[in-house]
N, C-alpha and C. Protein backbone atom coordinates (compact mmCIF):
# COMPACT_ATOMS: atom_id res chain seq x y z
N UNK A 1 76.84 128.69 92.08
CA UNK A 1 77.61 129.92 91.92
C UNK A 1 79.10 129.66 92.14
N UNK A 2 79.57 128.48 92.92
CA UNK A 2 81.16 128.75 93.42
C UNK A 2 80.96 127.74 92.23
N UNK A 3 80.47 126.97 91.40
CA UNK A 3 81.16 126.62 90.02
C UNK A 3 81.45 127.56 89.38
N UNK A 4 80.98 128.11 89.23
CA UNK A 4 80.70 128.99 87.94
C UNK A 4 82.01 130.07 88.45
N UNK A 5 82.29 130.48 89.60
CA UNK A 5 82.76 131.02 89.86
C UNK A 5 84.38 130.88 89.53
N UNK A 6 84.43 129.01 89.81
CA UNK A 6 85.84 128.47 89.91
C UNK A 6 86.38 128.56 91.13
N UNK A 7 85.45 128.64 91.87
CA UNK A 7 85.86 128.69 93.06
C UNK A 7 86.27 127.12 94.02
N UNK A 8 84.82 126.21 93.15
CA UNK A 8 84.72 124.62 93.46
C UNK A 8 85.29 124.38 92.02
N UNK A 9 86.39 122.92 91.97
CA UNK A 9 86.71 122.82 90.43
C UNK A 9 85.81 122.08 89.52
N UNK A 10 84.79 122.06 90.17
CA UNK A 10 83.33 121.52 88.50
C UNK A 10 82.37 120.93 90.14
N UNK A 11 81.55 120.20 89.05
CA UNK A 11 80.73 119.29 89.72
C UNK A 11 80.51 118.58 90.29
N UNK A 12 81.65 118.31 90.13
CA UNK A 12 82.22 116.70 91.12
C UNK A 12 83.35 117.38 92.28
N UNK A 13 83.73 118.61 92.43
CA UNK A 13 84.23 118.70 93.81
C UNK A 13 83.42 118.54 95.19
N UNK A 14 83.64 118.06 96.41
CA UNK A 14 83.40 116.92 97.07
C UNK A 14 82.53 118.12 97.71
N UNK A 15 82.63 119.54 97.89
CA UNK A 15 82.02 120.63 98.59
C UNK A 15 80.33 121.24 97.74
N UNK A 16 80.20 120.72 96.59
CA UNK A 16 79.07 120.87 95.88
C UNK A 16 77.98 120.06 96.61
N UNK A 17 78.35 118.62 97.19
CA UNK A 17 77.56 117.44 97.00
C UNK A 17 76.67 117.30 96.13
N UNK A 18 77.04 117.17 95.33
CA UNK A 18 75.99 116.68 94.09
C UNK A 18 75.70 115.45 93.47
N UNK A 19 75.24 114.91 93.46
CA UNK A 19 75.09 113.67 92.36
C UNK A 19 76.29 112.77 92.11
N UNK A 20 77.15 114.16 91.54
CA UNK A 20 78.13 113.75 90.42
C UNK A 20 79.11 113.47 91.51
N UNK A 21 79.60 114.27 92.94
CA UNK A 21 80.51 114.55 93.40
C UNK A 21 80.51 113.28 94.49
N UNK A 22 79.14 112.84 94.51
CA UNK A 22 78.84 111.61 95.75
C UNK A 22 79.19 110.38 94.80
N UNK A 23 79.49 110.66 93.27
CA UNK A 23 79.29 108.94 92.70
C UNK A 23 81.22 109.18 92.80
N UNK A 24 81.95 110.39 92.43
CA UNK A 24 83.14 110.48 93.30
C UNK A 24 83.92 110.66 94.20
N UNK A 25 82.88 110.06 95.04
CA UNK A 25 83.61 109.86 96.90
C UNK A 25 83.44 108.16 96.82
N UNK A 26 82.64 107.78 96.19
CA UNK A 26 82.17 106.20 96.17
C UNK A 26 80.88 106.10 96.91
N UNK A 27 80.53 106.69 96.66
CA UNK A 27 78.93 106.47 96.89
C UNK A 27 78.15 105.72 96.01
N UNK A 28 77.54 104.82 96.21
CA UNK A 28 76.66 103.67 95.24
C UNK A 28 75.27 104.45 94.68
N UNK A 29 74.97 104.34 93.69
CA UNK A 29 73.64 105.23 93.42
C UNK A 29 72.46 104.20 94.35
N UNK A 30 72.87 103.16 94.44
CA UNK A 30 71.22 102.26 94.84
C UNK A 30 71.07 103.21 96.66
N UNK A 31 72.60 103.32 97.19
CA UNK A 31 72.54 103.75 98.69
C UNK A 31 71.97 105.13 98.39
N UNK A 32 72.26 106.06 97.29
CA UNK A 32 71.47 107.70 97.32
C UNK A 32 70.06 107.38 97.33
N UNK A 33 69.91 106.22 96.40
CA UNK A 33 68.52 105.86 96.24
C UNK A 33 67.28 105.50 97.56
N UNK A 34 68.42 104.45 98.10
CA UNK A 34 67.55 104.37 100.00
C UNK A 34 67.60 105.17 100.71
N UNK A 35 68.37 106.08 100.66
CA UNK A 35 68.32 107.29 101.61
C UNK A 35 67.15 108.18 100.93
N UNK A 36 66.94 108.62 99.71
CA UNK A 36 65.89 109.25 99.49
C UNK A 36 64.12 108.51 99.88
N UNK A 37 64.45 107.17 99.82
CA UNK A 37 63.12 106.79 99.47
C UNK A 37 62.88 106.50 101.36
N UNK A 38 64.01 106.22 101.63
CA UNK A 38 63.78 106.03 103.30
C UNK A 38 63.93 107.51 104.73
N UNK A 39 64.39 108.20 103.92
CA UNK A 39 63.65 109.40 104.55
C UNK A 39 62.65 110.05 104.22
N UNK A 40 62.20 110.14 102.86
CA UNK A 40 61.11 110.51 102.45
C UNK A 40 61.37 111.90 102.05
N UNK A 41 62.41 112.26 101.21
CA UNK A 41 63.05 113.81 101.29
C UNK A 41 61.54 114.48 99.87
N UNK A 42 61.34 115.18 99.82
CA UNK A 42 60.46 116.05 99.53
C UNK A 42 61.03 117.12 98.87
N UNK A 43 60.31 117.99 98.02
CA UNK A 43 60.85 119.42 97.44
C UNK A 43 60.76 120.30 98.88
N UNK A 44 60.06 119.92 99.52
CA UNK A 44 60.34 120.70 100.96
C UNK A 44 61.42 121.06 101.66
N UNK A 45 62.12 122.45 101.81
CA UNK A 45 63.22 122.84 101.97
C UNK A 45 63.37 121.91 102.98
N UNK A 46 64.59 121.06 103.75
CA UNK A 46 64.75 120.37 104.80
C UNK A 46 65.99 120.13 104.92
N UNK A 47 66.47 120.02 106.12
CA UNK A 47 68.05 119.38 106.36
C UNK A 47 68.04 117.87 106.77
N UNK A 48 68.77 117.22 105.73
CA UNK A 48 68.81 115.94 105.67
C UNK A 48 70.18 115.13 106.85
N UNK A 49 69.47 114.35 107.58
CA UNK A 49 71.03 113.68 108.59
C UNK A 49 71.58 113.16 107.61
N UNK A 50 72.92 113.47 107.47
CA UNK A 50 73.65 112.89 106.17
C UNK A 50 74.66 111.55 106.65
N UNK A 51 74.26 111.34 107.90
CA UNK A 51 74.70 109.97 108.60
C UNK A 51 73.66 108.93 108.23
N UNK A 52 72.29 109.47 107.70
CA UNK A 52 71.69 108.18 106.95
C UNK A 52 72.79 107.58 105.58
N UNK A 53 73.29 108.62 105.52
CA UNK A 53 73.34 108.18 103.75
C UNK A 53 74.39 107.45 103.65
N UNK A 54 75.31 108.16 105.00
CA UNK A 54 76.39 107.02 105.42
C UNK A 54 76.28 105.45 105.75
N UNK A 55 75.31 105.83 106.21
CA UNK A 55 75.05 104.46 106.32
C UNK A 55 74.57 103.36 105.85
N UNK A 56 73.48 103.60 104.72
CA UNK A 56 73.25 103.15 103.94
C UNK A 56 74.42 103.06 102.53
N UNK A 57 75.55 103.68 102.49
CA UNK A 57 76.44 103.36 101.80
C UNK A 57 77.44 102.68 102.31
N UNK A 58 77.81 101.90 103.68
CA UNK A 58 78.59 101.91 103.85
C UNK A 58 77.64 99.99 104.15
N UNK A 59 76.55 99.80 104.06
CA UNK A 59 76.35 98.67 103.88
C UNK A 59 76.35 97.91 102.83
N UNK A 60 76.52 98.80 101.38
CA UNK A 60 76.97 98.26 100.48
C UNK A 60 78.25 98.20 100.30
N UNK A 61 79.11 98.86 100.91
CA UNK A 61 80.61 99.26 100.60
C UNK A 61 81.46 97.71 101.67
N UNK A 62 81.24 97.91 102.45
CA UNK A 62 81.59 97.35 103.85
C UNK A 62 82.50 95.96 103.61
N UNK A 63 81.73 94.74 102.90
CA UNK A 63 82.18 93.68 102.48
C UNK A 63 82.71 93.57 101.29
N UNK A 64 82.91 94.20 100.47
CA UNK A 64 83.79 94.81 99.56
C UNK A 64 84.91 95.35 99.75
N UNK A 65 85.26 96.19 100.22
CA UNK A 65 86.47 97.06 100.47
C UNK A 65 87.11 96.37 101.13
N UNK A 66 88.80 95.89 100.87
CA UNK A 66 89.47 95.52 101.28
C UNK A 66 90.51 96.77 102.07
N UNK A 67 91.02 95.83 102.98
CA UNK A 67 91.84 96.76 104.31
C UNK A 67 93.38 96.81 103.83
N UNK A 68 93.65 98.17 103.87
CA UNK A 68 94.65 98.51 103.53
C UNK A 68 95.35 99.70 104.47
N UNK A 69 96.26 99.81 104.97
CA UNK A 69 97.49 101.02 106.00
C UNK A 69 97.59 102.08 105.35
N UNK A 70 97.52 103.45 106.13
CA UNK A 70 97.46 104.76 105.66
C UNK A 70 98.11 105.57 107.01
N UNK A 71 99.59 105.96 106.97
CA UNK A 71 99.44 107.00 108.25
C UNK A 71 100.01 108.63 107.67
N UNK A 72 99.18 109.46 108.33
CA UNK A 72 99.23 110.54 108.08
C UNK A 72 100.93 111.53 107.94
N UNK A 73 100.94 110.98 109.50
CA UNK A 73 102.61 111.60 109.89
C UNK A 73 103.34 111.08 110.51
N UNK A 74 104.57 110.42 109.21
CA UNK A 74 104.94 109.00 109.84
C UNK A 74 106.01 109.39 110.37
N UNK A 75 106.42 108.14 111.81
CA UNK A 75 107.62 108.53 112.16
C UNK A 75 108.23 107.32 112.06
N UNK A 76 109.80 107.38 112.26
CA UNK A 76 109.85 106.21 112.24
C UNK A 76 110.54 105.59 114.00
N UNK A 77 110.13 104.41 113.21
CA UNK A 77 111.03 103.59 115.11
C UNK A 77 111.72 102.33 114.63
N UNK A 78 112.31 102.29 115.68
CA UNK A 78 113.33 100.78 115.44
C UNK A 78 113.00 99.43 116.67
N UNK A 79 112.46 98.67 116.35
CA UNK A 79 112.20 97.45 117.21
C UNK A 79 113.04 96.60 117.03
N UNK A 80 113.78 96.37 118.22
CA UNK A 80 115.24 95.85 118.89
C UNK A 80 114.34 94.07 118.70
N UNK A 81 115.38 92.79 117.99
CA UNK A 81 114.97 91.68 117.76
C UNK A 81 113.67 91.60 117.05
N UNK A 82 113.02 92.46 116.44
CA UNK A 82 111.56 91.81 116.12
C UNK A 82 112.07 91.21 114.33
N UNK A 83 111.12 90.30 114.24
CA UNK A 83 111.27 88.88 113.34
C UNK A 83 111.08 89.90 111.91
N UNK A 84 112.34 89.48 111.20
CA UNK A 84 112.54 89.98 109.72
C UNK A 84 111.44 89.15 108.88
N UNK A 85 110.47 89.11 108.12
CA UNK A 85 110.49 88.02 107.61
C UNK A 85 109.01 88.88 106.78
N UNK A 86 107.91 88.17 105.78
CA UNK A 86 106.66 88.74 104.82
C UNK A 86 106.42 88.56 105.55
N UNK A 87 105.40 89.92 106.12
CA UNK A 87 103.84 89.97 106.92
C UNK A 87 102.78 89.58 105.93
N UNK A 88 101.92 88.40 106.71
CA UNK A 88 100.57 87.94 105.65
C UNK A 88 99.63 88.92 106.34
N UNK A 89 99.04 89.38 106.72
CA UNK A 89 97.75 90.75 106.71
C UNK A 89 96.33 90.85 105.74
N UNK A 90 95.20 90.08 106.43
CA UNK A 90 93.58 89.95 105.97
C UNK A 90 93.88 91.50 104.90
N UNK A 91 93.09 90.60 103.82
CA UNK A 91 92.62 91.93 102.88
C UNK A 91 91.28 92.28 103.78
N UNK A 92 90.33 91.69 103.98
CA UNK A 92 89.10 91.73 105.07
C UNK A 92 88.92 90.40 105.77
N UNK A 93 88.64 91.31 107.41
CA UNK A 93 89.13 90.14 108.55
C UNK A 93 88.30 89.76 108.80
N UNK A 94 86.78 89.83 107.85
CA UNK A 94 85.79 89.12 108.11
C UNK A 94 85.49 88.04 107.19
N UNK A 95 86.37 87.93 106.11
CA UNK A 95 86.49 87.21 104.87
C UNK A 95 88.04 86.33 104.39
N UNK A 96 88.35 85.90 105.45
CA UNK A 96 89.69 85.35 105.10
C UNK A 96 90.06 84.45 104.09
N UNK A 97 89.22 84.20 103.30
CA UNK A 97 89.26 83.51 102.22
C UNK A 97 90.04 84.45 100.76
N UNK A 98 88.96 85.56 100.78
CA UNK A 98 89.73 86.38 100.00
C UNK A 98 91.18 86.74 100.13
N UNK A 99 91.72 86.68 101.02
CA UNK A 99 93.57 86.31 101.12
C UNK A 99 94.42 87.39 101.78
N UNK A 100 95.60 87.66 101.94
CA UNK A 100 96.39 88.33 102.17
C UNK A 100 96.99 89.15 101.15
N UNK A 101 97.76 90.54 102.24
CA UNK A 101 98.63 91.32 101.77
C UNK A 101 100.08 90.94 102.24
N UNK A 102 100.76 90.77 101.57
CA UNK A 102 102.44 90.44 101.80
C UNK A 102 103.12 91.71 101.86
N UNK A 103 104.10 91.95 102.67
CA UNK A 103 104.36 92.91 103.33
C UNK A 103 106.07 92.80 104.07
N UNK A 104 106.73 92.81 103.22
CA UNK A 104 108.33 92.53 104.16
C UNK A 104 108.63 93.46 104.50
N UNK A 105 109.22 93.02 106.02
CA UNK A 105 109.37 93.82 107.30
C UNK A 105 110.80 93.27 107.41
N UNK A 106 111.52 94.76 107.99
CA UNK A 106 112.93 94.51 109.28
C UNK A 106 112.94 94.94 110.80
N UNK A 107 113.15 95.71 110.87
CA UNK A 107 113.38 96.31 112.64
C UNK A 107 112.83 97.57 112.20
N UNK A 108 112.68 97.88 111.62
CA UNK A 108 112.76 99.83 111.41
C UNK A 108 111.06 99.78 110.95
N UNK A 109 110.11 101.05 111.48
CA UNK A 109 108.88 100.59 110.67
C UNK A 109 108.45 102.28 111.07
N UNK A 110 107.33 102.70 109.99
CA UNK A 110 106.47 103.61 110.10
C UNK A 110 105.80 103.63 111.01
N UNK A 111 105.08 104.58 112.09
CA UNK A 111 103.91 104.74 112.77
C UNK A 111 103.73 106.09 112.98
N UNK A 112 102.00 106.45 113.02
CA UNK A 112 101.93 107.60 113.31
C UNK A 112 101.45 107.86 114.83
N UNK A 113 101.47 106.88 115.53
CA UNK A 113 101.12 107.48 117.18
C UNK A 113 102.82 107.68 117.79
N UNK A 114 102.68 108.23 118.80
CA UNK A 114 103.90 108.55 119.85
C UNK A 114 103.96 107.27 120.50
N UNK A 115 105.11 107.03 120.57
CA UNK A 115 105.38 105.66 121.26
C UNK A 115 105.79 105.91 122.53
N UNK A 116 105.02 105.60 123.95
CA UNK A 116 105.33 105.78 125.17
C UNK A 116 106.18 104.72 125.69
N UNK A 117 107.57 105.61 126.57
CA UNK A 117 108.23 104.58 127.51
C UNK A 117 107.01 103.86 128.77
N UNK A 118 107.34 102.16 128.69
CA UNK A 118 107.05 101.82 129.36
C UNK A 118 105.78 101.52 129.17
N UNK A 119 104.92 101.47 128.62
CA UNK A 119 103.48 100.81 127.62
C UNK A 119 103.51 99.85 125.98
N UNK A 120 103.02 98.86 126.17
CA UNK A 120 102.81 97.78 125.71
C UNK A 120 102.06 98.01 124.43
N UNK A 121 102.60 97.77 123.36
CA UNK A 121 102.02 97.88 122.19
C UNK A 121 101.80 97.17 121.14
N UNK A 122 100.99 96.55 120.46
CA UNK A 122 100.76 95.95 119.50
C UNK A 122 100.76 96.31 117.87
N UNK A 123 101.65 96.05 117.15
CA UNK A 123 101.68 96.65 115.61
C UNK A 123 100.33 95.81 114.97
N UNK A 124 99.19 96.19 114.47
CA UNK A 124 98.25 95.53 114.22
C UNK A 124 98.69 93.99 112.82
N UNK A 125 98.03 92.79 113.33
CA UNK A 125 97.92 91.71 112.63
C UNK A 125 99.63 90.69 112.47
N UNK A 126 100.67 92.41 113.66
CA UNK A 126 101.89 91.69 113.46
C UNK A 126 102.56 91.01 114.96
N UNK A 127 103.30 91.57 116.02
CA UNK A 127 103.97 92.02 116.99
C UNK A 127 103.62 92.26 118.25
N UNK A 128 103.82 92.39 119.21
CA UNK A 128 103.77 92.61 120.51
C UNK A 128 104.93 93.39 120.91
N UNK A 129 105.28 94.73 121.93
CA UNK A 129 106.65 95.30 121.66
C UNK A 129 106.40 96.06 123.02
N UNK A 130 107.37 96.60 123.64
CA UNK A 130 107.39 97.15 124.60
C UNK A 130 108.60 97.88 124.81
N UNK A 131 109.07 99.63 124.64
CA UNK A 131 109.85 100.43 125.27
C UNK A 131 111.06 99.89 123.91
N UNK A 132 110.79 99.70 122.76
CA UNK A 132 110.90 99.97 121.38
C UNK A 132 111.68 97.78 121.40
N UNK A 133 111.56 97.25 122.11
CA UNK A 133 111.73 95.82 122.28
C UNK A 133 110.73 95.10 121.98
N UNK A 134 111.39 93.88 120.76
CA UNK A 134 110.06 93.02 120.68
C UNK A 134 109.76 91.77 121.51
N UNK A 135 108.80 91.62 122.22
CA UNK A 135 107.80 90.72 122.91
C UNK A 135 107.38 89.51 122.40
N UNK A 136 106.28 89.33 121.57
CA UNK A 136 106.05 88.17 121.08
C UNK A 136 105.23 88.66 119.82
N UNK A 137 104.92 87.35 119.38
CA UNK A 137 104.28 87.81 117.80
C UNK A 137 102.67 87.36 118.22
N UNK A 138 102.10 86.26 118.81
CA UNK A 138 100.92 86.33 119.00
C UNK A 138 99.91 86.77 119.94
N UNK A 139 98.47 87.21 119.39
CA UNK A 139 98.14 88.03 120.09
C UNK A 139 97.56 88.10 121.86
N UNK A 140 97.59 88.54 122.75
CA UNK A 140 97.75 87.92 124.25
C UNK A 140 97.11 89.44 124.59
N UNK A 141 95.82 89.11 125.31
CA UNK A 141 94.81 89.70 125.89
C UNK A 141 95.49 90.24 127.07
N UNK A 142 96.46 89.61 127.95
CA UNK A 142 96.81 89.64 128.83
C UNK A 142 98.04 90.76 128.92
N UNK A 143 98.48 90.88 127.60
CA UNK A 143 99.59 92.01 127.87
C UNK A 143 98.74 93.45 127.46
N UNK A 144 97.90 93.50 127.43
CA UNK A 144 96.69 94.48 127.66
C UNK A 144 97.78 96.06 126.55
N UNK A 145 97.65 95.47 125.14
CA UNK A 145 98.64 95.97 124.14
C UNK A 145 97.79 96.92 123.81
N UNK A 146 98.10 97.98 123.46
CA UNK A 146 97.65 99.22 122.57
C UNK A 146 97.80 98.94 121.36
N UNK A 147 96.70 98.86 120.75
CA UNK A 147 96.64 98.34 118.85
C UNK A 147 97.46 99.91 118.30
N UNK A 148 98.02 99.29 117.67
CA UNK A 148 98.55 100.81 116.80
C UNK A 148 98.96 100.30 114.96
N UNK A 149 98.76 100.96 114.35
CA UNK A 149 98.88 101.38 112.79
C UNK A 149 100.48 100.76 112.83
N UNK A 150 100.90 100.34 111.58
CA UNK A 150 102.47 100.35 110.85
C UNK A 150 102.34 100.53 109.87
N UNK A 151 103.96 100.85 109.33
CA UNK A 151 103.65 100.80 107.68
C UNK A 151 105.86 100.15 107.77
N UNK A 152 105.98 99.07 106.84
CA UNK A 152 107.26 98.92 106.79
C UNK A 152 108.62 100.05 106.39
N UNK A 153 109.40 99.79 106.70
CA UNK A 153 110.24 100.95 106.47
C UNK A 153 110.71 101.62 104.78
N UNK A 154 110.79 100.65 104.15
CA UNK A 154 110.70 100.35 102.46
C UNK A 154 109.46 100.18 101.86
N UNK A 155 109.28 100.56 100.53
CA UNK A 155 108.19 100.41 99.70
C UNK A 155 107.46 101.03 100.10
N UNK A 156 107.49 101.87 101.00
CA UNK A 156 105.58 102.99 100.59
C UNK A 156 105.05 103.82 99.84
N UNK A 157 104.13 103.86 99.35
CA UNK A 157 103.54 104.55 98.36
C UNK A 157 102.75 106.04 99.05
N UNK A 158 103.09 107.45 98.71
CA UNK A 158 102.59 108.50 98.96
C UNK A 158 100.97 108.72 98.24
N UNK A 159 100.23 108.97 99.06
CA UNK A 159 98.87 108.98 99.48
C UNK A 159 98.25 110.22 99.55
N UNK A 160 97.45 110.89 98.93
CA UNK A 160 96.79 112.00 98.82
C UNK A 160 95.38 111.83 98.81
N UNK A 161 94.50 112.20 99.87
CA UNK A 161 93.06 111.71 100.02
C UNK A 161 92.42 113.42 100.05
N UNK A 162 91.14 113.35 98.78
CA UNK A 162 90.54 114.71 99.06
C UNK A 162 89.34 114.72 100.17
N UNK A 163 89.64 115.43 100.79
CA UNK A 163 88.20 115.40 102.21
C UNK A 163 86.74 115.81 101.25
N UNK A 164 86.06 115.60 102.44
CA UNK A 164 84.39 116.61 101.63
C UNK A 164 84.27 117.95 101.77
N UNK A 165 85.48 118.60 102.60
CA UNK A 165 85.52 120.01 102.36
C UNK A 165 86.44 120.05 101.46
N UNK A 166 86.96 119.70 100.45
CA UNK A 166 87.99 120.22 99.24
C UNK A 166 89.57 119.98 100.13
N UNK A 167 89.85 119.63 101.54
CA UNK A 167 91.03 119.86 101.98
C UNK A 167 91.71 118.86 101.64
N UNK A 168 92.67 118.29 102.05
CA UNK A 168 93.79 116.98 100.70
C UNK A 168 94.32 116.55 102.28
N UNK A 169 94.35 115.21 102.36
CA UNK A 169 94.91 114.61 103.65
C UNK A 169 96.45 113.86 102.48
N UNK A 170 97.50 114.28 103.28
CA UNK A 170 98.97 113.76 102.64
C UNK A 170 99.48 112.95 103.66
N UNK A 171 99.88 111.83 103.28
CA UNK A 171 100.74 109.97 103.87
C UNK A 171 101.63 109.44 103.29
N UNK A 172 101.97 108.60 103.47
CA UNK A 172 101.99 107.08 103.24
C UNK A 172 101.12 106.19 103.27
N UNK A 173 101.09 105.20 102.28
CA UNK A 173 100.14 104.03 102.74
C UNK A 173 101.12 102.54 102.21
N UNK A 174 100.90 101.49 102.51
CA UNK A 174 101.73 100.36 102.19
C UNK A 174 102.09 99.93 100.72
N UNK A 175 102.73 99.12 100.49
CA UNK A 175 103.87 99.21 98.82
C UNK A 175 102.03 98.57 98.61
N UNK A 176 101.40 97.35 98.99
CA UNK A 176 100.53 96.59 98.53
C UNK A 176 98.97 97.51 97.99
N UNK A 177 99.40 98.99 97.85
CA UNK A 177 98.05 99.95 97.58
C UNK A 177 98.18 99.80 95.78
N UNK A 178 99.55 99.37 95.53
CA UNK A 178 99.87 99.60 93.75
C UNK A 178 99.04 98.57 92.83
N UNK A 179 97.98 97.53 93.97
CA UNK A 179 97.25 96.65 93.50
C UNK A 179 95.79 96.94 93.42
N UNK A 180 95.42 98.29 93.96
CA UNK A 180 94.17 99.05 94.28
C UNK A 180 93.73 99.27 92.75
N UNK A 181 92.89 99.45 92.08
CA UNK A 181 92.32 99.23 90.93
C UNK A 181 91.88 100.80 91.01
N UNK A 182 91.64 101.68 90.25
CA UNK A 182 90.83 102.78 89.57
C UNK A 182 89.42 102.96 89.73
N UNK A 183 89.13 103.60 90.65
CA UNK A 183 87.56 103.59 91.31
C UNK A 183 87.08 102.29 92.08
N UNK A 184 88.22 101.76 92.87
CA UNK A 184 87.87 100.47 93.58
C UNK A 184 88.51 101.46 95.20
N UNK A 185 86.76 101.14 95.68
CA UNK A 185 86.90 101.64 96.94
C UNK A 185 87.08 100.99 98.01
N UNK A 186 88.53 101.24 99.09
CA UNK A 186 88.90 100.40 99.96
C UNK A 186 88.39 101.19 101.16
N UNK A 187 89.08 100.72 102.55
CA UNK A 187 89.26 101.03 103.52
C UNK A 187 90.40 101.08 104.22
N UNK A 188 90.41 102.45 104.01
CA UNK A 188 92.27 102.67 105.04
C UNK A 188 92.18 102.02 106.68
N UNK A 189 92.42 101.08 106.83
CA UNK A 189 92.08 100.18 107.78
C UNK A 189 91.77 101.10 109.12
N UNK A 190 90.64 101.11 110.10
CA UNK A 190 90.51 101.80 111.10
C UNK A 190 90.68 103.35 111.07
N UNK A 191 90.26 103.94 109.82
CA UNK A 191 90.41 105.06 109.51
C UNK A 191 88.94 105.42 109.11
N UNK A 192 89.02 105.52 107.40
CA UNK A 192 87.91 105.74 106.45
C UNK A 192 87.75 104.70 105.47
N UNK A 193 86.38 104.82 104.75
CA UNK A 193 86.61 103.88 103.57
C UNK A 193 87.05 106.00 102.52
N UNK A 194 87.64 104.82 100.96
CA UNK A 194 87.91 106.06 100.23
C UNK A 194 87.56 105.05 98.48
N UNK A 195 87.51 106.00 98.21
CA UNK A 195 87.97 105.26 96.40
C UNK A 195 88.93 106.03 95.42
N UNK A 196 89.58 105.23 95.29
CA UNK A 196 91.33 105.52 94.17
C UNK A 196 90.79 106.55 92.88
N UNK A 197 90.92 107.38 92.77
CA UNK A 197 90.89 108.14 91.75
C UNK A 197 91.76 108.45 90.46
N UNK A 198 92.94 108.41 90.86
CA UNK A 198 93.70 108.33 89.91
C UNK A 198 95.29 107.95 90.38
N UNK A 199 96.34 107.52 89.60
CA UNK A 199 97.15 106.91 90.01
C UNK A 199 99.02 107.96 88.89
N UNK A 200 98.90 108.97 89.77
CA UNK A 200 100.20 109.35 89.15
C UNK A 200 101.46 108.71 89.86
N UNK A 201 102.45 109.32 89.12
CA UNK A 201 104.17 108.71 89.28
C UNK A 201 104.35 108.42 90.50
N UNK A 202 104.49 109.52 91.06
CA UNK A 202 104.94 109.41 92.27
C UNK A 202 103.51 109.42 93.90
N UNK A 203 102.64 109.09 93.36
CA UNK A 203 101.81 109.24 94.47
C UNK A 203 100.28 108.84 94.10
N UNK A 204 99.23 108.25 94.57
CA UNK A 204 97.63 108.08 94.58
C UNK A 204 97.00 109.17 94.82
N UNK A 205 95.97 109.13 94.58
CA UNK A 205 95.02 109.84 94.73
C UNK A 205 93.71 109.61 94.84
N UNK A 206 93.20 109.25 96.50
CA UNK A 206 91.76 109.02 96.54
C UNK A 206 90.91 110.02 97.04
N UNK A 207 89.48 110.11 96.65
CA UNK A 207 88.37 110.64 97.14
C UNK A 207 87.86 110.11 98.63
N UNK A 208 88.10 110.78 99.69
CA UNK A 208 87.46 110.15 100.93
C UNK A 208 85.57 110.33 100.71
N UNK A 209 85.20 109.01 101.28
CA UNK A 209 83.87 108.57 100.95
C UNK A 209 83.32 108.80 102.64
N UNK A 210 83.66 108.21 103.52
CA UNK A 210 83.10 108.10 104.90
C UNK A 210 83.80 107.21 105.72
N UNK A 211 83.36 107.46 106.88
CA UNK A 211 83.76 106.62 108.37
C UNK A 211 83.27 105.62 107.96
């Protein structure tokens, strides 16, 4: 009825769940397939845990999807001495073979957490920094660092992700997303996985798939 209505925009909006709307979040048909045959779903009215289905999609998705930076509401900061130079950054840090993202950095950088005086922070895969001063570049258990998100101060690409309630999450994500392919589903690193939907002028557009 909310099709028909125009209320959802067709079949494939992410609030139908349908078929059509799960093969555009990135859902694999073989994972709809194990979730049906491994819960045993029935014409029997029933509420299905839809954290199976997650999960079973996200074991096909998982080693595939390469890691890519996404912050919601960026601010920016300035790190006093930290090293100008290309960040190399795992496409997946369980597969280092498949290679790096290049990434040139200065002092000035995106983040979306609050940066506390006087706590120790780590820009992930880059930095060590403390009270907006940089520390060291490798990583040290011992300075007991708060992992946090970056995105460089130049080159980012604006980011539009549709939720499964129809709501639109708006970012940044890194210059290296302009290599993301058209229904190639990544993972906004320590976020969600999503898949690229379409690619206008000024901004992306992915379907969020799951945690």
């Amino acid at each position: 009825q909310e099709v028909l209505s125009k209320k959802y925009s067709g079949w494939a909006d992410p609030r139908t769940w349908s078929l059509q709307s799960l093969e555009k979040r990135g859902f694999k048909p073989k994972s709809i397939r194990n979730f049906i045959l491994n819960f045993g779903l029935t014409q029997t009215e029933i509420t299905a845990p839809i954290d199976i289905l997650y999960s079973e999609n996200k074991k096909l998705i998982e080693k595939t999807s390469d890691r890519y930076s996404f912050i919601e509401e960026p601010k920016k900061v300035t790190i006093k001495d930290s090293p100008q130079k290309i960040a190399k950054l795992p496409l997946h840090p369980d597969y280092p073979k498949r290679g790096n993202r290049k990434i040139r950095t200065s002092d000035k950088f995106y983040v979306g957490d609050k940066i506390k005086r006087n706590q120790t922070y780590r820009f992930m895969h880059l930095f060590n920094f403390k009270n907006h001063k940089f520390i060291s570049e490798k990583h040290d258990p011992e300075l007991e660092a708060t992992l946090i998100h970056w995105l460089p101060f130049k080159g980012n690409i604006n980011v539009e992700v549709i939720m499964e309630d129809g709501s639109k999450l708006r970012g940044i994500g890194e210059p290296t997303l302009n290599h993301v392919k058209i229904n190639q589903e990544i993972q906004f690193e320590r976020r969600f996985f999503a898949r690229l939907d379409k690619k206008e002028k000024n901004k992306l557009i992915f379907y969020y798939t799951h945690h």
